[in-house]
Protein backbone atom coordinates (compact mmCIF):
# COMPACT_ATOMS: atom_id res chain seq x y z
CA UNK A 1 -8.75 16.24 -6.68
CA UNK A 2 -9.88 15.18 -3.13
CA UNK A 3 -9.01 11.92 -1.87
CA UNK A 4 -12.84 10.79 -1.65
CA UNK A 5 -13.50 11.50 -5.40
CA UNK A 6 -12.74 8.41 -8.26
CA UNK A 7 -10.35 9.72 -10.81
CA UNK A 8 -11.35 9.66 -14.35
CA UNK A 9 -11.83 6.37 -16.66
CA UNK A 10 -8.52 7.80 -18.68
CA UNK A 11 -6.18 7.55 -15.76
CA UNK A 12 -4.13 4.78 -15.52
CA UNK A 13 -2.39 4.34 -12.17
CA UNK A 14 0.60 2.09 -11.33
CA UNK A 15 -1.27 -0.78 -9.98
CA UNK A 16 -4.06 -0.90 -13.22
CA UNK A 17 -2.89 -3.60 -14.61
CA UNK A 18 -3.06 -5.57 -11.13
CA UNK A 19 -5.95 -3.99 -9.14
CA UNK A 20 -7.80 -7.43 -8.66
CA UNK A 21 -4.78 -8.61 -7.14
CA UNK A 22 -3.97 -5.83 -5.31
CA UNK A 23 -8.05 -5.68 -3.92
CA UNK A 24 -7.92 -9.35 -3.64
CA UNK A 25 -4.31 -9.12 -0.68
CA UNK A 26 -6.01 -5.85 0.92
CA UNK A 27 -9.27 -7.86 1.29
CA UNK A 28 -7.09 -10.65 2.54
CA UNK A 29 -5.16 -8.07 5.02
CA UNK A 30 -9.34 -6.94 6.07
CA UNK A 31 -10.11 -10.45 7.50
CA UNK A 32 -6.81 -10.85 9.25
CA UNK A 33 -7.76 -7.44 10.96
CA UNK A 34 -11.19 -8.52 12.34
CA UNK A 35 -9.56 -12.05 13.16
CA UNK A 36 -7.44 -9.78 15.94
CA UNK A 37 -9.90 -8.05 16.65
CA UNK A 38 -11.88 -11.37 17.09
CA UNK A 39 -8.91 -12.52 19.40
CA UNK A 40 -8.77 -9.81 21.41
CA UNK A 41 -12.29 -9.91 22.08
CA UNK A 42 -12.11 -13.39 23.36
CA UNK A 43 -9.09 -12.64 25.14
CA UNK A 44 -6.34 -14.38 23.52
CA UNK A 45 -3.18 -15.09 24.80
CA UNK A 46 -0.97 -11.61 23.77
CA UNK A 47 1.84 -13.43 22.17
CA UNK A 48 -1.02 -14.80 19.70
CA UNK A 49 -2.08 -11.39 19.37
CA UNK A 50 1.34 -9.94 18.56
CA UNK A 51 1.79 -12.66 16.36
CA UNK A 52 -0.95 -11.54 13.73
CA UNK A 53 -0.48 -7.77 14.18
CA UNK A 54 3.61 -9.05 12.77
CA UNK A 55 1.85 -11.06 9.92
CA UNK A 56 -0.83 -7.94 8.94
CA UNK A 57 2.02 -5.59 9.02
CA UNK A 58 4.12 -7.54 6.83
CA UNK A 59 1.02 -8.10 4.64
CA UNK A 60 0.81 -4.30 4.39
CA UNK A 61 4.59 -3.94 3.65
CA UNK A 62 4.62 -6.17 0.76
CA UNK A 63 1.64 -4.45 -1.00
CA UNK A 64 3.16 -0.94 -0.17
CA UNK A 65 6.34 -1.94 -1.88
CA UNK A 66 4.85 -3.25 -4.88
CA UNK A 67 2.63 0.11 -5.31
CA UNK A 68 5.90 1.94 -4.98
CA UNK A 69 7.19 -0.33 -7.26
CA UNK A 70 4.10 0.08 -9.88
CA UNK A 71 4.09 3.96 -8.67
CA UNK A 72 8.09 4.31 -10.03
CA UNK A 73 7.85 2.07 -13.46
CA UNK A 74 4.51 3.50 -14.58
CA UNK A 75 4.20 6.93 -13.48
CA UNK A 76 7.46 7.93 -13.25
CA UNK A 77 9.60 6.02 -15.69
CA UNK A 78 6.27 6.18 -18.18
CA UNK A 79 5.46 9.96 -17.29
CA UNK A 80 2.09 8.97 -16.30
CA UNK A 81 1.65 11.92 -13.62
CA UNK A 82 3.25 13.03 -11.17
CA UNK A 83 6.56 15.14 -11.07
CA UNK A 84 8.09 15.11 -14.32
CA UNK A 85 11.91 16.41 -13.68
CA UNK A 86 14.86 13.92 -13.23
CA UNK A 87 15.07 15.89 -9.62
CA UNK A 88 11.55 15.67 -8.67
CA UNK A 89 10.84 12.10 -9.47
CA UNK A 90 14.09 11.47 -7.09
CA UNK A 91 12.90 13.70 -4.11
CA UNK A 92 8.78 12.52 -4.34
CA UNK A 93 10.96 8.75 -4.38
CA UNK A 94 12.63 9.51 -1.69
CA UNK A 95 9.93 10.97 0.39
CA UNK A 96 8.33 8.19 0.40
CA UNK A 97 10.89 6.24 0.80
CA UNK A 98 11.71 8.25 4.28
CA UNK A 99 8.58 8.14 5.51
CA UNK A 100 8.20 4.40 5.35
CA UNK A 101 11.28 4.24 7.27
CA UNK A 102 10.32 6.46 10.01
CA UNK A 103 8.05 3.85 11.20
């Protein structure tokens, strides 16, 4: 299914059960975005700057860990998707895992 498309009503995804929360921190993670770009456009002193790019990126760490989180209990633990081997589950979990730490 392409990215661009909403999956049907049946599927449940890892984050269901908190989707207002997680829309409600991504919104949050939104306006800290156009407040740098706000600073930057009234030149703000860089350190500032850095500052809230550290804060937005830790923002976005915390809600990528708890969809991994969601992403292992409920689709793979629950079978909801996804690979369904023992070795599969471990290698798409560890893909991700790598490529969050090749940032």
């Amino acid at each position: 299914m392409p990215d661009n498309q909403e999956p049907p009503e049946s599927i449940s995804r890892g984050y269901s059960a908190s989707k207002d929360d997680l829309l409600s921190r991504l919104s949050k993670i939104e306006g800290q975005i156009r407040g740098i770009i706000r600073m930057v456009d009234t030149d703000r002193y860089c350190v500032d700057v850095i500052t809230q790019i550290a804060a937005v990126q830790g923002a976005l760490d915390k809600v990528e860990l708890g969809l991994l989180e969601g992403h292992v209990r409920h689709c793979l633990l629950g079978h909801h998707g996804g690979p369904e081997t023992p070795e599969e589950q471990t290698a798409e979990v560890i893909g991700v895992v790598a490529r969050i730490l090749r940032r």
